[in-house]
PDB file of N, CA and C in Angstrom:
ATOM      1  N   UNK A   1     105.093 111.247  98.127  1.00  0.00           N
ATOM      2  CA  UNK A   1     106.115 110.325  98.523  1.00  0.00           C
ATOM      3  C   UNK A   1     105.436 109.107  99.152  1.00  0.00           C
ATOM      4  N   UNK A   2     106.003 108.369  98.908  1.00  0.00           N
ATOM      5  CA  UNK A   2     105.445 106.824  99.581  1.00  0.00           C
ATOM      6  C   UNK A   2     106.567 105.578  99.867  1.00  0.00           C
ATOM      7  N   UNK A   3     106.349 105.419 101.254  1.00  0.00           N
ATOM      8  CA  UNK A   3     107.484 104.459 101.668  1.00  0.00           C
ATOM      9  C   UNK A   3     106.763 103.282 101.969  1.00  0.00           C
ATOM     10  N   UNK A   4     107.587 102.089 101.804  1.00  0.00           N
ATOM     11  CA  UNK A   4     107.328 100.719 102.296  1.00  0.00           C
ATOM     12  C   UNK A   4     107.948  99.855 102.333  1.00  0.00           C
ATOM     13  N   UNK A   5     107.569  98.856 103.725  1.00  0.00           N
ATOM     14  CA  UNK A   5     108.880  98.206 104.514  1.00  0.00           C
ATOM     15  C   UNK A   5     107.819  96.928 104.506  1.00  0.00           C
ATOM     16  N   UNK A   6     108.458  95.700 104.992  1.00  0.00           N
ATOM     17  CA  UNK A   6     107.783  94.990 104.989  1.00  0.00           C
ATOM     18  C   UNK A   6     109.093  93.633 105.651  1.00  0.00           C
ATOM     19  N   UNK A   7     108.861  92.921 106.702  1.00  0.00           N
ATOM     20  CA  UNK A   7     109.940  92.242 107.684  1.00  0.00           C
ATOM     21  C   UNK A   7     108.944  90.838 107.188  1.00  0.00           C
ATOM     22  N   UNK A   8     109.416  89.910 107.046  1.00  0.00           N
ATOM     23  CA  UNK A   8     108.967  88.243 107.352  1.00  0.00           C
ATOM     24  C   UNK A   8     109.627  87.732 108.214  1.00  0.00           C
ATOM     25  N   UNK A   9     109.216  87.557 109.227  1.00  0.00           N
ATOM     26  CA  UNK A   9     110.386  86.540 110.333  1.00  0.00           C
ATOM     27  C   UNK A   9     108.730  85.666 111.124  1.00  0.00           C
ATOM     28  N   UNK A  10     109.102  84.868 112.437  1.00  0.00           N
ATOM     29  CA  UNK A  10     107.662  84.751 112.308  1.00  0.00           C
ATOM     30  C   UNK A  10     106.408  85.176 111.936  1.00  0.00           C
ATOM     31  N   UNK A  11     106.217  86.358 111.800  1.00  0.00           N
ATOM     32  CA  UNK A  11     105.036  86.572 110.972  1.00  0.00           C
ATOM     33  C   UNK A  11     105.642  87.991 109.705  1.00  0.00           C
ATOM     34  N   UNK A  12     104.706  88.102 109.184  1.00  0.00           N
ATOM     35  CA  UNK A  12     105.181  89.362 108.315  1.00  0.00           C
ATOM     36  C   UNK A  12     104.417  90.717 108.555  1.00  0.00           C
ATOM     37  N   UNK A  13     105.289  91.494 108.537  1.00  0.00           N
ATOM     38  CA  UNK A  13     104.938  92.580 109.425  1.00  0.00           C
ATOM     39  C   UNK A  13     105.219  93.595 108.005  1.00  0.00           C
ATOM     40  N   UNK A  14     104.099  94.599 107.789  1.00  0.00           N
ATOM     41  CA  UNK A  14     104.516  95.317 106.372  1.00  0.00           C
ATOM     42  C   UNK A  14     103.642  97.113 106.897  1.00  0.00           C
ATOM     43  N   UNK A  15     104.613  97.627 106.491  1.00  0.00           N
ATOM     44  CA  UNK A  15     103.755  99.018 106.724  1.00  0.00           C
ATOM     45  C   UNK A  15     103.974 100.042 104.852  1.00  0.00           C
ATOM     46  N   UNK A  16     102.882 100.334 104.968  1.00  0.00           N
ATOM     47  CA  UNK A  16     103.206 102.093 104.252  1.00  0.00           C
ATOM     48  C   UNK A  16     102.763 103.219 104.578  1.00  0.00           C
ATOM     49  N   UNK A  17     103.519 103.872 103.986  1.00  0.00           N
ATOM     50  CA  UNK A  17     103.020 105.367 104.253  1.00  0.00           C
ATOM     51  C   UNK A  17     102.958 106.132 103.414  1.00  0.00           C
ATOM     52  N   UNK A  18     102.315 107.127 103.725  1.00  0.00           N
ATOM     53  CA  UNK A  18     102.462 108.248 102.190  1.00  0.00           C
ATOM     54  C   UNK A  18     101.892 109.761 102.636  1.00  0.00           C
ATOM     55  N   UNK A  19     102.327 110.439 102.072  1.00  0.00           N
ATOM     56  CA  UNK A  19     102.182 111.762 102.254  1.00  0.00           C
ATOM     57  C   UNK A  19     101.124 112.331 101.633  1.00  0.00           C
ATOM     58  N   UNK A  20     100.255 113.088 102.332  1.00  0.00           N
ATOM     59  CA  UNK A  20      98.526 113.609 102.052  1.00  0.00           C
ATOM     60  C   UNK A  20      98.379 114.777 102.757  1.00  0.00           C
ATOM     61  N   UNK A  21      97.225 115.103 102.354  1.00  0.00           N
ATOM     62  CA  UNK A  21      96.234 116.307 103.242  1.00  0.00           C
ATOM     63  C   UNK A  21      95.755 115.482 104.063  1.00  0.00           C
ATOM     64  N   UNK A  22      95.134 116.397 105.151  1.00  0.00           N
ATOM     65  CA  UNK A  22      94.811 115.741 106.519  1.00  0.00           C
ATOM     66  C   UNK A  22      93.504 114.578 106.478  1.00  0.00           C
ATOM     67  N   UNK A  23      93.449 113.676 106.858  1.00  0.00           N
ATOM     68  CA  UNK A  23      92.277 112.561 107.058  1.00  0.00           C
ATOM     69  C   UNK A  23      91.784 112.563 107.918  1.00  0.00           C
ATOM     70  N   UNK A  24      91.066 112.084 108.249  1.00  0.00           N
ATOM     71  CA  UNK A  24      90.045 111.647 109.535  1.00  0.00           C
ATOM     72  C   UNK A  24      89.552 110.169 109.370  1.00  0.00           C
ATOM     73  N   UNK A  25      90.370 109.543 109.976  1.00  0.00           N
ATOM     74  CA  UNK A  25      90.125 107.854 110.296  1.00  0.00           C
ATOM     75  C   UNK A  25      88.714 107.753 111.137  1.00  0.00           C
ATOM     76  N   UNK A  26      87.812 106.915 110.774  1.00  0.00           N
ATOM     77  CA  UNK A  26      86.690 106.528 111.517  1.00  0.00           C
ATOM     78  C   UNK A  26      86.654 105.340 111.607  1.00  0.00           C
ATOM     79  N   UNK A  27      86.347 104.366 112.368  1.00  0.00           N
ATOM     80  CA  UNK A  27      85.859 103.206 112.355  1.00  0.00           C
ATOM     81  C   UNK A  27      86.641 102.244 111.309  1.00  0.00           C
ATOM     82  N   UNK A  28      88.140 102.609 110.885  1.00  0.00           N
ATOM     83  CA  UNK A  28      88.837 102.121 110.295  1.00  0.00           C
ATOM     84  C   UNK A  28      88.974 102.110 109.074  1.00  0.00           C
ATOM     85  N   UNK A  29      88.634 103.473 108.984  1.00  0.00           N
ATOM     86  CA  UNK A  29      88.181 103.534 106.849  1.00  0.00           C
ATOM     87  C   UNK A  29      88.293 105.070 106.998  1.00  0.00           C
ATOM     88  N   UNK A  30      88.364 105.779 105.523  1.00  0.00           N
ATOM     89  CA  UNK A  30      88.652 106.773 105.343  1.00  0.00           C
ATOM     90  C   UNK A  30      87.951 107.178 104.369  1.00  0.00           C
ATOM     91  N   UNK A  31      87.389 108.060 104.524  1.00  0.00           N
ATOM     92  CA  UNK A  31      86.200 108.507 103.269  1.00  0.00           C
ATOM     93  C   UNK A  31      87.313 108.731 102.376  1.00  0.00           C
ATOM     94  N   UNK A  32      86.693 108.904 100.906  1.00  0.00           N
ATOM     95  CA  UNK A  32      87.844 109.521 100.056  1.00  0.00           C
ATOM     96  C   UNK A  32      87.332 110.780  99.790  1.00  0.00           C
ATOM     97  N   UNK A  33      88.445 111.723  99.141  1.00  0.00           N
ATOM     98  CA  UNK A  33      88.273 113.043  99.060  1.00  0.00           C
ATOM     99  C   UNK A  33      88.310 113.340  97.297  1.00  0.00           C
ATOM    100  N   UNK A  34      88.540 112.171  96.852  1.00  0.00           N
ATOM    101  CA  UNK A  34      88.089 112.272  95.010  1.00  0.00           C
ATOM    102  C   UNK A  34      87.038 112.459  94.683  1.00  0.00           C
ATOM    103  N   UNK A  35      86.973 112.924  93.265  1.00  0.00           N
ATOM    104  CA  UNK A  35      86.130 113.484  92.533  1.00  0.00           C
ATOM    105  C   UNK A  35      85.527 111.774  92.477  1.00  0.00           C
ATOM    106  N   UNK A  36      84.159 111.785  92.167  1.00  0.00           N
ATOM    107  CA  UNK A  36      83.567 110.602  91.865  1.00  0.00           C
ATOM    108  C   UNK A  36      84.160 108.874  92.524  1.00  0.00           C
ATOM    109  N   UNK A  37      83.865 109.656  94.023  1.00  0.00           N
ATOM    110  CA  UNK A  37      84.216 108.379  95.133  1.00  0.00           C
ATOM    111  C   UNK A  37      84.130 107.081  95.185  1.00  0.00           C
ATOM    112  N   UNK A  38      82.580 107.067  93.654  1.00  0.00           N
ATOM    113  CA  UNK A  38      82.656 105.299  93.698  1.00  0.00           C
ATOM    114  C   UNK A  38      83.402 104.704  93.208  1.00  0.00           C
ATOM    115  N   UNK A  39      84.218 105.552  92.674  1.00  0.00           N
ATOM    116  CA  UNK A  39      85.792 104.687  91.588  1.00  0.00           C
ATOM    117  C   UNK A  39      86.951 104.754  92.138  1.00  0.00           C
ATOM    118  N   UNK A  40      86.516 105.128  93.673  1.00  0.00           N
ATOM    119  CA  UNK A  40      88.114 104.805  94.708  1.00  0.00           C
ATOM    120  C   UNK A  40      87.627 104.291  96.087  1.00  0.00           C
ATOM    121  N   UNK A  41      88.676 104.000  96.961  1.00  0.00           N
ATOM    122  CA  UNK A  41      88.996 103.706  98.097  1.00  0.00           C
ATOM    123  C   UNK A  41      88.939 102.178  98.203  1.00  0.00           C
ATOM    124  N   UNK A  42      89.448 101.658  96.951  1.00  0.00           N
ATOM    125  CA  UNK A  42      88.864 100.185  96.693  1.00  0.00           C
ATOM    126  C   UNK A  42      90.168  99.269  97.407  1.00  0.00           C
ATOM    127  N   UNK A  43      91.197 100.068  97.692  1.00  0.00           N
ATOM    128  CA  UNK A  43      92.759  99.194  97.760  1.00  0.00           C
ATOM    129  C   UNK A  43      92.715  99.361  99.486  1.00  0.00           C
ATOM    130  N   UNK A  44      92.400  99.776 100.200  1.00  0.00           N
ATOM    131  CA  UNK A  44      92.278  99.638 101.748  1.00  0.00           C
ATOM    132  C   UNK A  44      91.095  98.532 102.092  1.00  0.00           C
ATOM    133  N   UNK A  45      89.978  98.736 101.485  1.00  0.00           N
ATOM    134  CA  UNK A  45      89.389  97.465 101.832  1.00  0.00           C
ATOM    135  C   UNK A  45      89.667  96.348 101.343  1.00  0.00           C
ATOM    136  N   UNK A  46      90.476  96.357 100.498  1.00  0.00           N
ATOM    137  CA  UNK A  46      90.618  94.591  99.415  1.00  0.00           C
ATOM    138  C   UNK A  46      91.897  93.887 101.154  1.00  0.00           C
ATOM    139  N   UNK A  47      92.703  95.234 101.401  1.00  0.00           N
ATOM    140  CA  UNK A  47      93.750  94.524 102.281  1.00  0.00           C
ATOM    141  C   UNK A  47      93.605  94.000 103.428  1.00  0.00           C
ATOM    142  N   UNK A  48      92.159  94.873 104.317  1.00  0.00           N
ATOM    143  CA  UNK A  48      91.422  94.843 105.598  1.00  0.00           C
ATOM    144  C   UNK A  48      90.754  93.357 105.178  1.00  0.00           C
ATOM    145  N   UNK A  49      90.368  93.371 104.183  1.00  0.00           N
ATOM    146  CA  UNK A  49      89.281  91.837 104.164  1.00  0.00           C
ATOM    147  C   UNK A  49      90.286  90.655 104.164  1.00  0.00           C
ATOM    148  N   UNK A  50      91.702  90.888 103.244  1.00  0.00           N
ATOM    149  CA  UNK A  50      92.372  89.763 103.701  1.00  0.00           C
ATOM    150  C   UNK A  50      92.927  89.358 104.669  1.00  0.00           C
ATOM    151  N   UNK A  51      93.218  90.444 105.358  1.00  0.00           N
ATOM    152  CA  UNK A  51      93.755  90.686 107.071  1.00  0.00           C
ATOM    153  C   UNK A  51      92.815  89.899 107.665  1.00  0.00           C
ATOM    154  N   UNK A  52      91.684  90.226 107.819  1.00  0.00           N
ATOM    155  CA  UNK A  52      90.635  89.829 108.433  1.00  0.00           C
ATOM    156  C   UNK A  52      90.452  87.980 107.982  1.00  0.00           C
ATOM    157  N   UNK A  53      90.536  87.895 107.101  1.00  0.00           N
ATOM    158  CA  UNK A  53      90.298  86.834 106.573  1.00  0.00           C
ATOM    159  C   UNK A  53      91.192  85.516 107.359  1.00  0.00           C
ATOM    160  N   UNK A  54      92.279  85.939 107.695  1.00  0.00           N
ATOM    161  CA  UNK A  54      93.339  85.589 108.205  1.00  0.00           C
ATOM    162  C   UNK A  54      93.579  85.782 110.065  1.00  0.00           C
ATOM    163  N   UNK A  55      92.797  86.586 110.512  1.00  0.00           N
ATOM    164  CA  UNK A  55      92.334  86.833 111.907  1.00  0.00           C
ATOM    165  C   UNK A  55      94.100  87.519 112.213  1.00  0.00           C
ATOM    166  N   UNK A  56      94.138  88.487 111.143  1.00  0.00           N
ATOM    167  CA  UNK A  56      95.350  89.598 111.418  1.00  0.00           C
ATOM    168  C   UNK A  56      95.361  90.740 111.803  1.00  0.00           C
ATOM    169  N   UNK A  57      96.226  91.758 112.202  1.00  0.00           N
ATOM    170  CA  UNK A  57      95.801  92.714 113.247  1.00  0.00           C
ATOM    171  C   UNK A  57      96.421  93.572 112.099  1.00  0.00           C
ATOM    172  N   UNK A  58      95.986  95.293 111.966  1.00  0.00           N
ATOM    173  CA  UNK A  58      96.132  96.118 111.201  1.00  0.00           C
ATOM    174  C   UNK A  58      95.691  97.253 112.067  1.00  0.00           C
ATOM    175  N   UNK A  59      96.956  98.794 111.991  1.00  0.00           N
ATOM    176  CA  UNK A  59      96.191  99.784 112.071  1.00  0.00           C
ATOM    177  C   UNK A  59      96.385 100.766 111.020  1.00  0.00           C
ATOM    178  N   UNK A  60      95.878 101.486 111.171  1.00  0.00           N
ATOM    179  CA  UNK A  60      95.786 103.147 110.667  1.00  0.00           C
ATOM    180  C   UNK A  60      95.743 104.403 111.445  1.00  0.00           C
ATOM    181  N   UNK A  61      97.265 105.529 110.927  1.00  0.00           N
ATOM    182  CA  UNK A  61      97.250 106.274 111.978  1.00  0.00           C
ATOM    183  C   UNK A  61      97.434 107.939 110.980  1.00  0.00           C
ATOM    184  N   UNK A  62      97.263 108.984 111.286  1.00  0.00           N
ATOM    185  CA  UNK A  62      97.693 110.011 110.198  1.00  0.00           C
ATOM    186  C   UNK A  62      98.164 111.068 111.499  1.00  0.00           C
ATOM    187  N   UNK A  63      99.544 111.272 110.811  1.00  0.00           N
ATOM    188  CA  UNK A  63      99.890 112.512 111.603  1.00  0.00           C
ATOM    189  C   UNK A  63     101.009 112.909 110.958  1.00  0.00           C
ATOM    190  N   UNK A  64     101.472 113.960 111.377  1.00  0.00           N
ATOM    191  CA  UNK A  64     101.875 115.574 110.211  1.00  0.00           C
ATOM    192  C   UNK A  64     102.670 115.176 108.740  1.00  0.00           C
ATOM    193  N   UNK A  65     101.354 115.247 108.124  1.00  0.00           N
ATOM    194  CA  UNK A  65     101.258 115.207 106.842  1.00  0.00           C
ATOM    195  C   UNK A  65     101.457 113.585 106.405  1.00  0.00           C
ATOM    196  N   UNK A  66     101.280 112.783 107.134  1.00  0.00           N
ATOM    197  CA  UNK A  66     101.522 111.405 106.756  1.00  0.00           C
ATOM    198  C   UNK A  66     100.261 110.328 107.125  1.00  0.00           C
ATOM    199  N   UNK A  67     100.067 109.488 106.202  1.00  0.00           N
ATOM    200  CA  UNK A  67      99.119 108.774 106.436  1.00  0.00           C
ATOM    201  C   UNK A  67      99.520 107.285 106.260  1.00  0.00           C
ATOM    202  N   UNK A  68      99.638 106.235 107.518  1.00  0.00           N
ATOM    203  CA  UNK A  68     100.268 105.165 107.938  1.00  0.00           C
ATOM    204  C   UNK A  68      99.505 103.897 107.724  1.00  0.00           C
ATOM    205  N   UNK A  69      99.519 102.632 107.070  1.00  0.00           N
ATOM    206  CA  UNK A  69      98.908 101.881 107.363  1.00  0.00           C
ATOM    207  C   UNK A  69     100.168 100.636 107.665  1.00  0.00           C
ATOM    208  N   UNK A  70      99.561  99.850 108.867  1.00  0.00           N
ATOM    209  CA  UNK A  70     100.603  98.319 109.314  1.00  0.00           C
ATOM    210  C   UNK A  70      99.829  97.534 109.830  1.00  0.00           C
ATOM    211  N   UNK A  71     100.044  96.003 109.070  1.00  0.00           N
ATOM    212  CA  UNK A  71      99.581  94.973 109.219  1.00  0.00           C
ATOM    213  C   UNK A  71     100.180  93.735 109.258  1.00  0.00           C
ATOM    214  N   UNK A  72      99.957  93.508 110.822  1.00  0.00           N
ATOM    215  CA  UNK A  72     100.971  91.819 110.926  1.00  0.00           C
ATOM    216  C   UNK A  72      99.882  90.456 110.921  1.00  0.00           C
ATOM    217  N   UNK A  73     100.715  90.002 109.892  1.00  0.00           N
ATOM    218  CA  UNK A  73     100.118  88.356 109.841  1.00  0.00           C
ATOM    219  C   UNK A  73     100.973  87.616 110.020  1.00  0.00           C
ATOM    220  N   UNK A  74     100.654  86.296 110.634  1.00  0.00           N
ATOM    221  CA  UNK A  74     101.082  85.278 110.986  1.00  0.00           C
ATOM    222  C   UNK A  74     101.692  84.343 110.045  1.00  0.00           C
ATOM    223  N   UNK A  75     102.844  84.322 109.949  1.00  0.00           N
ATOM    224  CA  UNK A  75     103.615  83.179 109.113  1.00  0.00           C
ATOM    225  C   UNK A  75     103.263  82.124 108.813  1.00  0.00           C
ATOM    226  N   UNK A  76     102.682  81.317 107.429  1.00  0.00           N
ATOM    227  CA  UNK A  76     102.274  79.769 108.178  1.00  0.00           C
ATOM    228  C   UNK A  76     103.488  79.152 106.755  1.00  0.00           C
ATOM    229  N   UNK A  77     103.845  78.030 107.713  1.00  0.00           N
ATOM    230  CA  UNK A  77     104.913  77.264 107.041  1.00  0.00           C
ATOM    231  C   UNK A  77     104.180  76.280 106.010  1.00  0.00           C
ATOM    232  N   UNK A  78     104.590  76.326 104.776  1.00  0.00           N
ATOM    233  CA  UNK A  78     103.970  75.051 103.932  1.00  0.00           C
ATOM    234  C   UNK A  78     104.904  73.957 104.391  1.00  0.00           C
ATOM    235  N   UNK A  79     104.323  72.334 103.855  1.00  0.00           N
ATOM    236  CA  UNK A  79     105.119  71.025 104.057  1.00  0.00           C
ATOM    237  C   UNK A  79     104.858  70.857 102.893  1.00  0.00           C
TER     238      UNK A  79
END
């Protein structure tokens, strides 16, 4: 199962979640538990680098049976 919300008002605020076996968050990354690891975990860092890129705040949290990620960025208005 996988849910996702996502608010724009001054900034945009977006979470998902999804349902897993248990993780262990380190240092903001998550090993993967697939067969032949170098052909995953590619979609958490592509989002952290744009976060970052943007000087946006993001966490990651896992608890019973759910694994959470939310990240707010700052609205910027075009002219």
């Amino acid at each position: 199962m996988i849910r996702v919300s996502a608010v724009l008002k001054q900034s945009f605020l977006f979470s998902v979640r999804n349902t897993t076996l248990p993780v262990e968050i380190k240092n903001d990354t998550i090993q993967t538990t697939k067969p032949n690891a170098s052909l995953h975990g590619f979609g958490l860092s592509n989002i952290k680098l744009i976060l970052n890129k943007y000087h946006a705040d993001f966490v990651m949290d896992y608890e019973d049976g759910w694994f959470q990620f939310t990240g707010e960025i700052e609205a910027q208005v075009r002219k």
